[in-house]
N, C-alpha and C. Protein backbone atom coordinates (compact mmCIF):
# COMPACT_ATOMS: atom_id res chain seq x y z
N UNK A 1 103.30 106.52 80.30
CA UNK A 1 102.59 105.58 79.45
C UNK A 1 103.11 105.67 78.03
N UNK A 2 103.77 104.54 77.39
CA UNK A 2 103.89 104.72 75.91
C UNK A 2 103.02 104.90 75.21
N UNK A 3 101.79 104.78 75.50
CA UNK A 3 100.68 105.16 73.89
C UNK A 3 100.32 106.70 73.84
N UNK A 4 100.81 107.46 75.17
CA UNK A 4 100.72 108.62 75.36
C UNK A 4 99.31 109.36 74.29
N UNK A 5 97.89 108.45 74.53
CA UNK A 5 97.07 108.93 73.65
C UNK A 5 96.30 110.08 75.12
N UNK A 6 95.80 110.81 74.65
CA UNK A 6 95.20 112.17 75.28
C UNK A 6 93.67 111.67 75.89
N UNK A 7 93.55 112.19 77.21
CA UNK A 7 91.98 111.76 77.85
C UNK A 7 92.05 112.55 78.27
N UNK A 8 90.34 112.67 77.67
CA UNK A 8 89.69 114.00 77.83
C UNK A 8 88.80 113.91 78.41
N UNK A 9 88.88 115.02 79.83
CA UNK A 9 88.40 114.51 81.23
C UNK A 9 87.10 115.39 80.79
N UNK A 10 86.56 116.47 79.91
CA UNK A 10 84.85 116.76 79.70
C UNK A 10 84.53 115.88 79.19
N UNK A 11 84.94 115.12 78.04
CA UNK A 11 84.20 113.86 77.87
C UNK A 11 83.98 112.22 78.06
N UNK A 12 85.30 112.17 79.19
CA UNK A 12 85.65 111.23 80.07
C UNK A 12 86.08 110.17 78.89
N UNK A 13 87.12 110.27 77.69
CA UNK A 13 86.97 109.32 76.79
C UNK A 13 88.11 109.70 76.19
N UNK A 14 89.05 108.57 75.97
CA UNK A 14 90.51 108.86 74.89
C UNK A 14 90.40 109.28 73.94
N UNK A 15 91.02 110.22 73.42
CA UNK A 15 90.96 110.84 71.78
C UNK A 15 91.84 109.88 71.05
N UNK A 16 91.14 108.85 70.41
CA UNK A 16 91.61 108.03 69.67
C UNK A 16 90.78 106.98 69.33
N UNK A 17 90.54 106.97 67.90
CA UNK A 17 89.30 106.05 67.30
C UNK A 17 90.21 104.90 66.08
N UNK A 18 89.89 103.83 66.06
CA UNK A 18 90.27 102.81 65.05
C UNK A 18 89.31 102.34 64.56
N UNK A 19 89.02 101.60 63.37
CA UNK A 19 87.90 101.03 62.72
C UNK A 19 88.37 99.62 62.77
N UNK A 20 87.10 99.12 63.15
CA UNK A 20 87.19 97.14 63.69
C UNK A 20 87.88 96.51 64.62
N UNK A 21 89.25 97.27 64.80
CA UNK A 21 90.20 96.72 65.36
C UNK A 21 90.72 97.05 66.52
N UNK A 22 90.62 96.35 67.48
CA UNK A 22 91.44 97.70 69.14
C UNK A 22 92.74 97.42 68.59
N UNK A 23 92.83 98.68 68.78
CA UNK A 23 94.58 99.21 69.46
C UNK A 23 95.15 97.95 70.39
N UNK A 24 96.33 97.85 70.31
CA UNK A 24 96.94 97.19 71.87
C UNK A 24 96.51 97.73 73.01
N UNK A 25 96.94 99.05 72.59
CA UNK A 25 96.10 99.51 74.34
C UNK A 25 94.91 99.67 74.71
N UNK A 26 94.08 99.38 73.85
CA UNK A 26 92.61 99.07 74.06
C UNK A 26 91.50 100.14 74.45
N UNK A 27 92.49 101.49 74.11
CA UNK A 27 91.99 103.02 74.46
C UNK A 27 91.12 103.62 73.32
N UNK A 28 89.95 104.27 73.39
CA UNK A 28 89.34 105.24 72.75
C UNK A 28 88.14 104.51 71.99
N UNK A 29 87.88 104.86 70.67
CA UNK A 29 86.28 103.96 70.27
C UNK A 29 87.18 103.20 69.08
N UNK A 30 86.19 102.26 69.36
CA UNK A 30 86.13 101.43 68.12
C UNK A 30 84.90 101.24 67.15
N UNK A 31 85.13 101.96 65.72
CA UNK A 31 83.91 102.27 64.75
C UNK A 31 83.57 100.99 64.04
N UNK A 32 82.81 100.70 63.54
CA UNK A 32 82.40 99.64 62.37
C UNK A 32 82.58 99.85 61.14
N UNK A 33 82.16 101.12 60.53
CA UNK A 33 82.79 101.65 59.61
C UNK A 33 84.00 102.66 59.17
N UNK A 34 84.54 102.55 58.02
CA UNK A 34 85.27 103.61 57.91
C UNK A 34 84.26 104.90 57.78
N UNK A 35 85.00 106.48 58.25
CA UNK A 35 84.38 107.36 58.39
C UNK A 35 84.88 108.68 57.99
N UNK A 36 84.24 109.66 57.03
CA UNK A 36 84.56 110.65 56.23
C UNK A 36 85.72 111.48 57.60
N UNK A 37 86.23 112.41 57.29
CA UNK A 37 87.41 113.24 57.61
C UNK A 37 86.76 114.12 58.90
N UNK A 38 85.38 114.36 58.60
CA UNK A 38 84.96 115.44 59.10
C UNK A 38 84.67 114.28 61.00
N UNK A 39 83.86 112.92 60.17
CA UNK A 39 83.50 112.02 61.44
C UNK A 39 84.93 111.76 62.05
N UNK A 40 85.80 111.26 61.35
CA UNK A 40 86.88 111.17 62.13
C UNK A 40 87.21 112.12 63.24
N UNK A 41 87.35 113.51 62.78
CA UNK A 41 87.65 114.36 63.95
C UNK A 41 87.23 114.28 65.27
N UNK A 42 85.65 114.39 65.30
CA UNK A 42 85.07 113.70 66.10
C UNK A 42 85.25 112.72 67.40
N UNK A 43 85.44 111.46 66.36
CA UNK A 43 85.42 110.17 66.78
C UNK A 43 86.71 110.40 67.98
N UNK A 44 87.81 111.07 66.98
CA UNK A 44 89.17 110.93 67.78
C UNK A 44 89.83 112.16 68.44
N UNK A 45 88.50 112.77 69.24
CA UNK A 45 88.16 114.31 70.06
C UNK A 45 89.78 115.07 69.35
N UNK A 46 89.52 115.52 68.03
CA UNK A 46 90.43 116.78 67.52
C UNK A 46 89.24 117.73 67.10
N UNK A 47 87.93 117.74 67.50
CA UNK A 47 87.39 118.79 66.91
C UNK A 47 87.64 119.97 68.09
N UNK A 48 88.87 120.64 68.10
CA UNK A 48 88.72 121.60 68.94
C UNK A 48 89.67 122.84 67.76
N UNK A 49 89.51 123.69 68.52
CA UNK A 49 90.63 125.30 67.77
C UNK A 49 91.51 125.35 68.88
N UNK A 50 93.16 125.40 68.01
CA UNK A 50 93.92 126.20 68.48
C UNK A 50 94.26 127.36 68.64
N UNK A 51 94.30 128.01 69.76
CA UNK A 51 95.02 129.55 69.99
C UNK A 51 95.74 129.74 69.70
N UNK A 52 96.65 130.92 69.46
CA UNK A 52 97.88 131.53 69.96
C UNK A 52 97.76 132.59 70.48
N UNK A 53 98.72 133.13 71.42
CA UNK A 53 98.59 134.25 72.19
C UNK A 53 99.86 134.35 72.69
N UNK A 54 100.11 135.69 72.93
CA UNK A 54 101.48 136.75 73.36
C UNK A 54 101.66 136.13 74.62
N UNK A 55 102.80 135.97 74.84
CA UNK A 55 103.08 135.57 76.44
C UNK A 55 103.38 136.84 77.30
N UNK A 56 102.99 136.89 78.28
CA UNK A 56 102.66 138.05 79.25
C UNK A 56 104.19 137.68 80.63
N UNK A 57 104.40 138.60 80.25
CA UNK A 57 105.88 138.44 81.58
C UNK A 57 105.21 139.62 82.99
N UNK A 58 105.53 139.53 83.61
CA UNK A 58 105.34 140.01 85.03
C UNK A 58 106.54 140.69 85.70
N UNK A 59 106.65 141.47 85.96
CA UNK A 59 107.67 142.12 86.21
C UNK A 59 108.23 142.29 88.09
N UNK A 60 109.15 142.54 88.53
CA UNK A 60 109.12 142.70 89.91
C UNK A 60 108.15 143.81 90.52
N UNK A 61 107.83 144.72 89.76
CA UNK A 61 106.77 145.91 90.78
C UNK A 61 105.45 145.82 90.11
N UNK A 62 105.41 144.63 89.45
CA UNK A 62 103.68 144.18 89.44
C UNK A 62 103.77 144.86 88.35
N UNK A 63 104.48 145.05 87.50
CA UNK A 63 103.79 145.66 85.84
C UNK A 63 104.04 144.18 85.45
N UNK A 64 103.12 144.19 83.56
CA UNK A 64 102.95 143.01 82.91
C UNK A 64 103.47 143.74 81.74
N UNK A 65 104.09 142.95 81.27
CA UNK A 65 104.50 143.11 79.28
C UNK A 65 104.15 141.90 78.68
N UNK A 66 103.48 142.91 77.88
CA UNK A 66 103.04 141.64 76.28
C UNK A 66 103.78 141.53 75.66
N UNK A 67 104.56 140.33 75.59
CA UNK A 67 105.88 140.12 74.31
C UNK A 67 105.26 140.09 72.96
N UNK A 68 106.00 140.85 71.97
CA UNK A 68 106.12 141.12 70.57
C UNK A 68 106.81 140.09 70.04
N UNK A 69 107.16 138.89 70.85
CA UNK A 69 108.21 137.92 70.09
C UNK A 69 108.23 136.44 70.37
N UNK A 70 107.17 136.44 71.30
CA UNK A 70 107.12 135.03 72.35
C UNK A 70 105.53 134.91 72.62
N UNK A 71 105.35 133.59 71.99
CA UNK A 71 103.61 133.20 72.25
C UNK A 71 103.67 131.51 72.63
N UNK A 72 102.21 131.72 72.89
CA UNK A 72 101.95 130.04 73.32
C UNK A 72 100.90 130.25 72.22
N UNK A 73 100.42 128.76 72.51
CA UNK A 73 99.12 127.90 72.32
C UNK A 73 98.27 127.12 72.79
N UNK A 74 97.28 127.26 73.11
CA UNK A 74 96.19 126.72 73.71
C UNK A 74 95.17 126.35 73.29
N UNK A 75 94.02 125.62 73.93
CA UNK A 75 93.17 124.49 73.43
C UNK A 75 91.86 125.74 73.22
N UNK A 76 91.02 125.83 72.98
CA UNK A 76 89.86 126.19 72.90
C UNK A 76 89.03 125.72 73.67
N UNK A 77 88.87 124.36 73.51
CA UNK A 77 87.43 123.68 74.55
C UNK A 77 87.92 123.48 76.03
N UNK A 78 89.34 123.36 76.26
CA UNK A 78 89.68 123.24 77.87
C UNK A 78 90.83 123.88 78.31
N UNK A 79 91.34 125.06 77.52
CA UNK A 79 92.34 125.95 77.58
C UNK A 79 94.08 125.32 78.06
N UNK A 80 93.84 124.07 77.98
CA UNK A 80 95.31 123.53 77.94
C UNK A 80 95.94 124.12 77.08
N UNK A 81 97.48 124.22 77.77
CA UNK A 81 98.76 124.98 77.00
C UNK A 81 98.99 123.95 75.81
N UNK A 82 99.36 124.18 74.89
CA UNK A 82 100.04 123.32 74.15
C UNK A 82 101.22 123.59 73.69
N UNK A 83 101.44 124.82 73.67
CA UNK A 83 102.65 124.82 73.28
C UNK A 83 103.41 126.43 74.00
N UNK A 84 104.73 126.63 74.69
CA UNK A 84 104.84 128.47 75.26
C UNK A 84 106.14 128.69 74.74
N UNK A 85 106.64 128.58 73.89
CA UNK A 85 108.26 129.10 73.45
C UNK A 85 107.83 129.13 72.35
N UNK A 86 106.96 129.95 71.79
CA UNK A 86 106.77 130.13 69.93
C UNK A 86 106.88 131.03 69.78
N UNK A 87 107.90 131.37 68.30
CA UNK A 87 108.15 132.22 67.92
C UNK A 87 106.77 133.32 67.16
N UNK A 88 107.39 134.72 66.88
CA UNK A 88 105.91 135.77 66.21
C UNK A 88 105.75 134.55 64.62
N UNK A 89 106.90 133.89 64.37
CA UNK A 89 106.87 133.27 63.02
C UNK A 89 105.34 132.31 63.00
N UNK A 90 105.38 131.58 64.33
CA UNK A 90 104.73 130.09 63.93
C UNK A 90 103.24 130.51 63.39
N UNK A 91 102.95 129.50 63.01
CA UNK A 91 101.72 129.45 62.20
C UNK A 91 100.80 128.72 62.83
N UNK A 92 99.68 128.79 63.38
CA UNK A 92 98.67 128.18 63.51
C UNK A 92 98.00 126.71 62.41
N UNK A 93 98.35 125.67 62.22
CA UNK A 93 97.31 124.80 61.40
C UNK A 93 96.23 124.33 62.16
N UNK A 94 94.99 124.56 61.95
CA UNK A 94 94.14 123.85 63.11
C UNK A 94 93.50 122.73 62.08
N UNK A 95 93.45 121.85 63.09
CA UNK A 95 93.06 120.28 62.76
C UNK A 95 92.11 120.13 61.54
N UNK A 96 91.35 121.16 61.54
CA UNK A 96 90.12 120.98 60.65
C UNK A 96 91.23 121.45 58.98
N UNK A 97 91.80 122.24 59.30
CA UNK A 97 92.66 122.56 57.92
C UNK A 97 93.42 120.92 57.86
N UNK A 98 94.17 120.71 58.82
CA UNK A 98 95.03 119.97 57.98
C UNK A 98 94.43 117.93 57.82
N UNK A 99 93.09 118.06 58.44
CA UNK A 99 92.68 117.03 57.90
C UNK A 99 91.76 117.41 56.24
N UNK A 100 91.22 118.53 55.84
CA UNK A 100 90.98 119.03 54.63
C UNK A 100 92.38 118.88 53.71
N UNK A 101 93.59 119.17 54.12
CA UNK A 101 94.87 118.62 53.30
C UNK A 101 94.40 117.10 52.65
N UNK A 102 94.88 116.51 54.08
CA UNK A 102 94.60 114.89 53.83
C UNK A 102 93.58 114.83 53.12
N UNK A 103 92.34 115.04 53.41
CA UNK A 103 91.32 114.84 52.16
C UNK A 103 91.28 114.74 50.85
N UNK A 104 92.38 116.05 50.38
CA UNK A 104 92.68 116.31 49.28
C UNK A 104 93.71 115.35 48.74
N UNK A 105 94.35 114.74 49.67
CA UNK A 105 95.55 114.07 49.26
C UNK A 105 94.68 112.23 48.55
N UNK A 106 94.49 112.30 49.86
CA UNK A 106 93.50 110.62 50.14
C UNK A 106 92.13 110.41 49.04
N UNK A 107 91.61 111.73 48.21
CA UNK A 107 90.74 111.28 47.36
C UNK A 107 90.91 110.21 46.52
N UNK A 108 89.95 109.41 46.67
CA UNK A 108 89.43 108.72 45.35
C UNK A 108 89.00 107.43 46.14
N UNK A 109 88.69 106.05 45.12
CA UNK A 109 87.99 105.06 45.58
C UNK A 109 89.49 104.48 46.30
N UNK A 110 88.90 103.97 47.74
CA UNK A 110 89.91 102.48 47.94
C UNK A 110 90.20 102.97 49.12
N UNK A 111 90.50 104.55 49.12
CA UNK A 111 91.23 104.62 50.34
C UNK A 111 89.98 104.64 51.70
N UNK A 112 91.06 104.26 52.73
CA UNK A 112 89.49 104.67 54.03
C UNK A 112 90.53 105.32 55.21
N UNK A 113 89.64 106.27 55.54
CA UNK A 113 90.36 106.85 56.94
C UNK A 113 90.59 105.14 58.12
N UNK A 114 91.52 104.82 58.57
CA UNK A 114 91.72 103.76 59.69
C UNK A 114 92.02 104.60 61.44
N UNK A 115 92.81 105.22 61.27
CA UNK A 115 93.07 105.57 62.69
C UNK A 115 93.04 107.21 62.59
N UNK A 116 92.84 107.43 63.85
CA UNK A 116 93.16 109.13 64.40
C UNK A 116 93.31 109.30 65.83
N UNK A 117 93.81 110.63 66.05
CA UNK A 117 94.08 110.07 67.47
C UNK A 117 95.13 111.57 68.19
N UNK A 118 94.88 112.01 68.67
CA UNK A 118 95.77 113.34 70.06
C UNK A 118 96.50 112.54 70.56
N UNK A 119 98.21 113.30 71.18
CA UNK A 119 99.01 112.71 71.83
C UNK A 119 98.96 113.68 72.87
N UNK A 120 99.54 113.77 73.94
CA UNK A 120 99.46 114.67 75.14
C UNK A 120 98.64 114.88 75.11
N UNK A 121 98.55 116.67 75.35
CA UNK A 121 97.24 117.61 76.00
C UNK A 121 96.24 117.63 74.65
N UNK A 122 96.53 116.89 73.53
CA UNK A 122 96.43 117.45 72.09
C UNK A 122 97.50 118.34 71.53
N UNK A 123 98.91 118.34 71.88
CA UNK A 123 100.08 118.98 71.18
C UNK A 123 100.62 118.47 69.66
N UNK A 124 99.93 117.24 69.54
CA UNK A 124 100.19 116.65 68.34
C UNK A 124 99.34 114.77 68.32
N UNK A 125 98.84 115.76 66.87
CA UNK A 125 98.17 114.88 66.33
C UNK A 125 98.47 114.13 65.27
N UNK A 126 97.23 112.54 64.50
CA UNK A 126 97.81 112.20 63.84
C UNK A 126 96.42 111.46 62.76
N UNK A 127 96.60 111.20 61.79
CA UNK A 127 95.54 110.01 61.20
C UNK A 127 95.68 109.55 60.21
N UNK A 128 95.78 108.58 60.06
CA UNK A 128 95.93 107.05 59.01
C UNK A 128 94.83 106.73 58.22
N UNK A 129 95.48 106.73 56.38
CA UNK A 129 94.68 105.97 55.74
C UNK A 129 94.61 104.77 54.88
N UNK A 130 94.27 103.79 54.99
CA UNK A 130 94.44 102.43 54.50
C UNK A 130 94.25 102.39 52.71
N UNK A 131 95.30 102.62 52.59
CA UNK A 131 95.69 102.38 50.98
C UNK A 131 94.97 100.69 50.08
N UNK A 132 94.63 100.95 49.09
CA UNK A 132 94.27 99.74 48.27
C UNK A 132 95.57 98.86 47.94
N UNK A 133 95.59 97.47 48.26
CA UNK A 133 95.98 96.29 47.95
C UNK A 133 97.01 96.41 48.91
N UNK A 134 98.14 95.67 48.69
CA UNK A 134 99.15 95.54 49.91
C UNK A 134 100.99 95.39 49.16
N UNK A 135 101.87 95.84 50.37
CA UNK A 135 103.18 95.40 49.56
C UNK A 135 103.56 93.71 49.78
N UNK A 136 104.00 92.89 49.08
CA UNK A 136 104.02 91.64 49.32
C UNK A 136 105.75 91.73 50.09
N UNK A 137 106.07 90.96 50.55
CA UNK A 137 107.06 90.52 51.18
C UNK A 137 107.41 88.88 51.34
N UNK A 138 108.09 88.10 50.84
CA UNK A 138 108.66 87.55 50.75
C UNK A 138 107.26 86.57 49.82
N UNK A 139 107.15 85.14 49.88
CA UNK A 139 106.59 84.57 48.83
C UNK A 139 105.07 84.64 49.05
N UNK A 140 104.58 84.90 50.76
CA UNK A 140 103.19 84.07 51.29
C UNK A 140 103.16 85.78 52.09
N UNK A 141 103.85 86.45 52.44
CA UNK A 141 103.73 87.92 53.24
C UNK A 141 103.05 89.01 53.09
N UNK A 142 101.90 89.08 53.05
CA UNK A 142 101.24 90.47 52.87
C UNK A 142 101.20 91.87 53.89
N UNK A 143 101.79 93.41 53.90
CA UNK A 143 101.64 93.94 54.40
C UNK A 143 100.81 95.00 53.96
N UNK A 144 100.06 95.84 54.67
CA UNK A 144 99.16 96.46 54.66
C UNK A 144 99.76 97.56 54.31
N UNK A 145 99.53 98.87 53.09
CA UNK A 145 99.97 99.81 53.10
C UNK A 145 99.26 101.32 53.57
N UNK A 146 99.95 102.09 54.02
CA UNK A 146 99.13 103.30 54.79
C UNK A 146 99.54 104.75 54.15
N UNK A 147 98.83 105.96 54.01
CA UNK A 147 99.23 106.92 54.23
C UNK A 147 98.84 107.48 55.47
N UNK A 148 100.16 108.41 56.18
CA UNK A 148 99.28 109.02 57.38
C UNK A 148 100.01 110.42 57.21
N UNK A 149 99.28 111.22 57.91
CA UNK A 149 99.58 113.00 58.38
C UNK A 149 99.31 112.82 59.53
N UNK A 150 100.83 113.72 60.12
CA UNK A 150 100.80 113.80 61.73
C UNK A 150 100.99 115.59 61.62
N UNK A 151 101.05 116.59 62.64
CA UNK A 151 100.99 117.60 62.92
C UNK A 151 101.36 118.23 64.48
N UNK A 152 101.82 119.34 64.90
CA UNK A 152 101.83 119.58 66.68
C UNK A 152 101.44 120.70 66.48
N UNK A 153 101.26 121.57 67.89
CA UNK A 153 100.83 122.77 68.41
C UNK A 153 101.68 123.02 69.10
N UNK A 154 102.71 122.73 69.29
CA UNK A 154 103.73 123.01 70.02
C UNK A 154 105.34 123.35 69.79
N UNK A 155 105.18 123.65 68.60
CA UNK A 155 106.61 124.38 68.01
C UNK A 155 107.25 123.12 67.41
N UNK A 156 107.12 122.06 67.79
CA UNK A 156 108.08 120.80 67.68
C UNK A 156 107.27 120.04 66.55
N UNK A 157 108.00 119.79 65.46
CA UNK A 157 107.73 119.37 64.86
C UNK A 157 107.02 119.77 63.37
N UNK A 158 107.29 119.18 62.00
CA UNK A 158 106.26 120.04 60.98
C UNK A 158 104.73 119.26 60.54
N UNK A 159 104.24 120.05 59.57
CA UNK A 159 103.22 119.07 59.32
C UNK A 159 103.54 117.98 58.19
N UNK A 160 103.52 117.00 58.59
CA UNK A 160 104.31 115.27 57.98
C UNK A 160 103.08 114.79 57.39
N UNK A 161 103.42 114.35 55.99
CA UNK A 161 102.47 113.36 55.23
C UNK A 161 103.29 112.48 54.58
N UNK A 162 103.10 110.84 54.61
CA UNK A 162 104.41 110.23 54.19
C UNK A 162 103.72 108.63 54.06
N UNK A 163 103.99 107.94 53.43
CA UNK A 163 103.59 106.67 53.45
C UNK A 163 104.14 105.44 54.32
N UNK A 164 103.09 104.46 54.37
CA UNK A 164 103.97 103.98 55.75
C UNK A 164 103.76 102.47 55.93
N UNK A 165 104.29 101.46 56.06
CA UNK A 165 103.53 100.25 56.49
C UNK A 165 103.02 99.76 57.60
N UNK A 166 103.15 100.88 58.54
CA UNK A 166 102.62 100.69 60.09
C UNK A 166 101.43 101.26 60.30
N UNK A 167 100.14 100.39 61.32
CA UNK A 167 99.02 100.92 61.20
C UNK A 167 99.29 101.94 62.54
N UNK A 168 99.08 103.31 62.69
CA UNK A 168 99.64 103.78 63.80
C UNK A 168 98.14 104.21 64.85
N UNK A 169 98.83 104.08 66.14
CA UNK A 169 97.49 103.55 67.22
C UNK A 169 98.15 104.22 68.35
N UNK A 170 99.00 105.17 68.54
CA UNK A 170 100.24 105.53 69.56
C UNK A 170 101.01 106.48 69.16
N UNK A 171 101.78 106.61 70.60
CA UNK A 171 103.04 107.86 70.47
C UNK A 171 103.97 106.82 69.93
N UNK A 172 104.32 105.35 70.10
CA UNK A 172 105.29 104.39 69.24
C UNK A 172 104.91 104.07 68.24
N UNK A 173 104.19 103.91 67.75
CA UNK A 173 104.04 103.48 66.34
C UNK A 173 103.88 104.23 65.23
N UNK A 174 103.61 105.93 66.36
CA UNK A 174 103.69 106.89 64.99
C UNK A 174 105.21 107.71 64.79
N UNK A 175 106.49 107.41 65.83
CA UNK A 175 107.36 107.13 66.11
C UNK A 175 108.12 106.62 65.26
N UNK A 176 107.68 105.53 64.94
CA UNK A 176 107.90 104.40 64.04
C UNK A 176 108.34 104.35 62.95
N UNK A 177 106.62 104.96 62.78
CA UNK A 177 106.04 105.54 61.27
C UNK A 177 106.96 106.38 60.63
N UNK A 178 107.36 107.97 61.41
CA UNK A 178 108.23 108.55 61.15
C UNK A 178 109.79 107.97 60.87
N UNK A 179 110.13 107.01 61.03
CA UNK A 179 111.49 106.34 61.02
C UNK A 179 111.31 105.28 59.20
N UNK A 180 110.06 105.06 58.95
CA UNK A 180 110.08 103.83 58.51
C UNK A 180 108.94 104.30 57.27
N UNK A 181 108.84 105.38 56.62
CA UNK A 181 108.02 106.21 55.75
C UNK A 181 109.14 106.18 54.56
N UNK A 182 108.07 106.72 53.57
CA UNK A 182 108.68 107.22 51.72
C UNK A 182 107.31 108.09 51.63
N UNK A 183 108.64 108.95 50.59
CA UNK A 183 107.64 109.68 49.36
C UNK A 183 106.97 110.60 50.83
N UNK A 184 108.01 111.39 51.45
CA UNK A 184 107.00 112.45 52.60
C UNK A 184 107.14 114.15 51.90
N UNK A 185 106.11 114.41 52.85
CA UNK A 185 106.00 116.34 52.45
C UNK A 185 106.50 116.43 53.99
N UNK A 186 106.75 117.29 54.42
CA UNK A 186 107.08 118.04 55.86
C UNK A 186 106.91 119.67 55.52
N UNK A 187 106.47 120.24 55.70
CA UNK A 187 106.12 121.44 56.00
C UNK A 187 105.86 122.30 57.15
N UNK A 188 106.94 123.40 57.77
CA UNK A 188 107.19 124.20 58.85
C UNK A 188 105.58 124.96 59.10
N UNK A 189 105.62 125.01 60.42
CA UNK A 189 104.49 125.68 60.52
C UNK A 189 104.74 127.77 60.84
N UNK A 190 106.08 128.00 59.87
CA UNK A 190 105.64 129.12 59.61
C UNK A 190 105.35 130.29 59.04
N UNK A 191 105.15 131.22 58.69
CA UNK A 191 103.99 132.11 57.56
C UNK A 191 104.06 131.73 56.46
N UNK A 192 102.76 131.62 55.94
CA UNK A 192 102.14 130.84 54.52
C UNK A 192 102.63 129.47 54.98
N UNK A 193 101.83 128.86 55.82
CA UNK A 193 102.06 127.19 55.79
C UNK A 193 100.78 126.96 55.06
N UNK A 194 99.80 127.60 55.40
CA UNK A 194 98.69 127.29 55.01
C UNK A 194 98.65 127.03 53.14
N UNK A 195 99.75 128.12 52.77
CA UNK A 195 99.60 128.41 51.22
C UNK A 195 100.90 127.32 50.71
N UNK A 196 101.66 126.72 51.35
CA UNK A 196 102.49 125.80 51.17
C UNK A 196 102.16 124.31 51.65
N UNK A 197 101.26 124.14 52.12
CA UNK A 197 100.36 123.23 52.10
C UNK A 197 99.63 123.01 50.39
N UNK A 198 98.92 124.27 50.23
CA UNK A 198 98.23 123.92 48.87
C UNK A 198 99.48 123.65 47.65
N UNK A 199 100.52 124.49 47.64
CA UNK A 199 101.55 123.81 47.21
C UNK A 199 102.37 122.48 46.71
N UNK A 200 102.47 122.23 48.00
CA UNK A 200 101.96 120.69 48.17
C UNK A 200 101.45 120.05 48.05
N UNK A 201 100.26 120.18 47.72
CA UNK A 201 98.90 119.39 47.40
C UNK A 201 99.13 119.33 45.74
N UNK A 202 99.51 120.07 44.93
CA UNK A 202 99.80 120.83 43.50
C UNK A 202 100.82 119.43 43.02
């Protein structure tokens, strides 16, 4: 499936929320209002914690070793893998931190959270905010301008904040987004991301 948005079989419902407008693919809720950072999460099932944990090898005579050098990641609320080739480096961002980024970024009047939304198991996430007024394009053309932050749990990828003219609703359009952005942060997820985040924010 290209919209590769995440369904989540405890709550029988796509993790992916838009305000007013369906998606093309017509997956997840549709709100009436725009909704603070914290409702978003919510709306677009990222309120969960990521793990990490040592990967356990098995040996031929039934012994186990805990690697010192090799971890995964996993879900909290339904223990999906998200991510198993991570280095002792990677860093944990969990959703609730790096939508508190965005917060910090997105303050003030005008802006409104528009989209959010899990791709896979929840290996990477994403959410869009609808910037005041628009870029014009040619004499009669109005496009809509966006900031969005995307993020993974799965080694692949950093945490991306970047401006964008695409409203993103998908694994293509945030795809897209990434191709077709200005003015981005990218930040590795490892040790002190958390403190290079605030960095960033600075």
């Amino acid at each position: 499936m290209s919209h590769n948005i995440h369904f989540n079989e405890d709550k029988q419902q796509h993790s992916f929320f838009s305000v007013k407008e369906t998606a093309w693919h017509k997956l997840g809720q549709v709100i009436a209002d725009y909704p603070t950072s914290k409702e978003a999460l919510k709306f677009a099932g990222l309120d969960f914690e990521v793990i990490k944990r040592p990967n356990i090898h098995r040996l031929d005579n039934g012994d186990e070793l805990i690697s010192n050098n090799s971890f995964f990641t996993c879900r909290s609320d339904n223990n999906a893998i998200l991510g198993d080739r991570l280095g002792a480096d990677y860093e944990v961002v969990q959703n609730t931190e790096a939508f508190a980024f965005f917060d910090a970024i997105v303050g003030g009047d005008g802006i409104q959270y528009e989209t959010a939304g899990a791709l896979g198991k929840g290996e990477k996430i994403f959410i869009t905010a609808k910037l005041p007024g628009y870029i014009k394009v040619g004499k009669d053309d109005l496009v809509e301008k966006y900031l969005f932050l995307t993020t993974s749990h799965d080694g692949y990828g950093s945490i991306t904040a970047a401006f964008t003219p695409i409203r993103i609703v998908c694994a293509n359009t945030l795809s897209a987004a990434m191709q077709r952005h200005s003015n981005s942060i990218k930040i590795r997820h490892t040790a002190n991301a958390k403190d290079r985040l605030e960095q960033a924010l600075r």
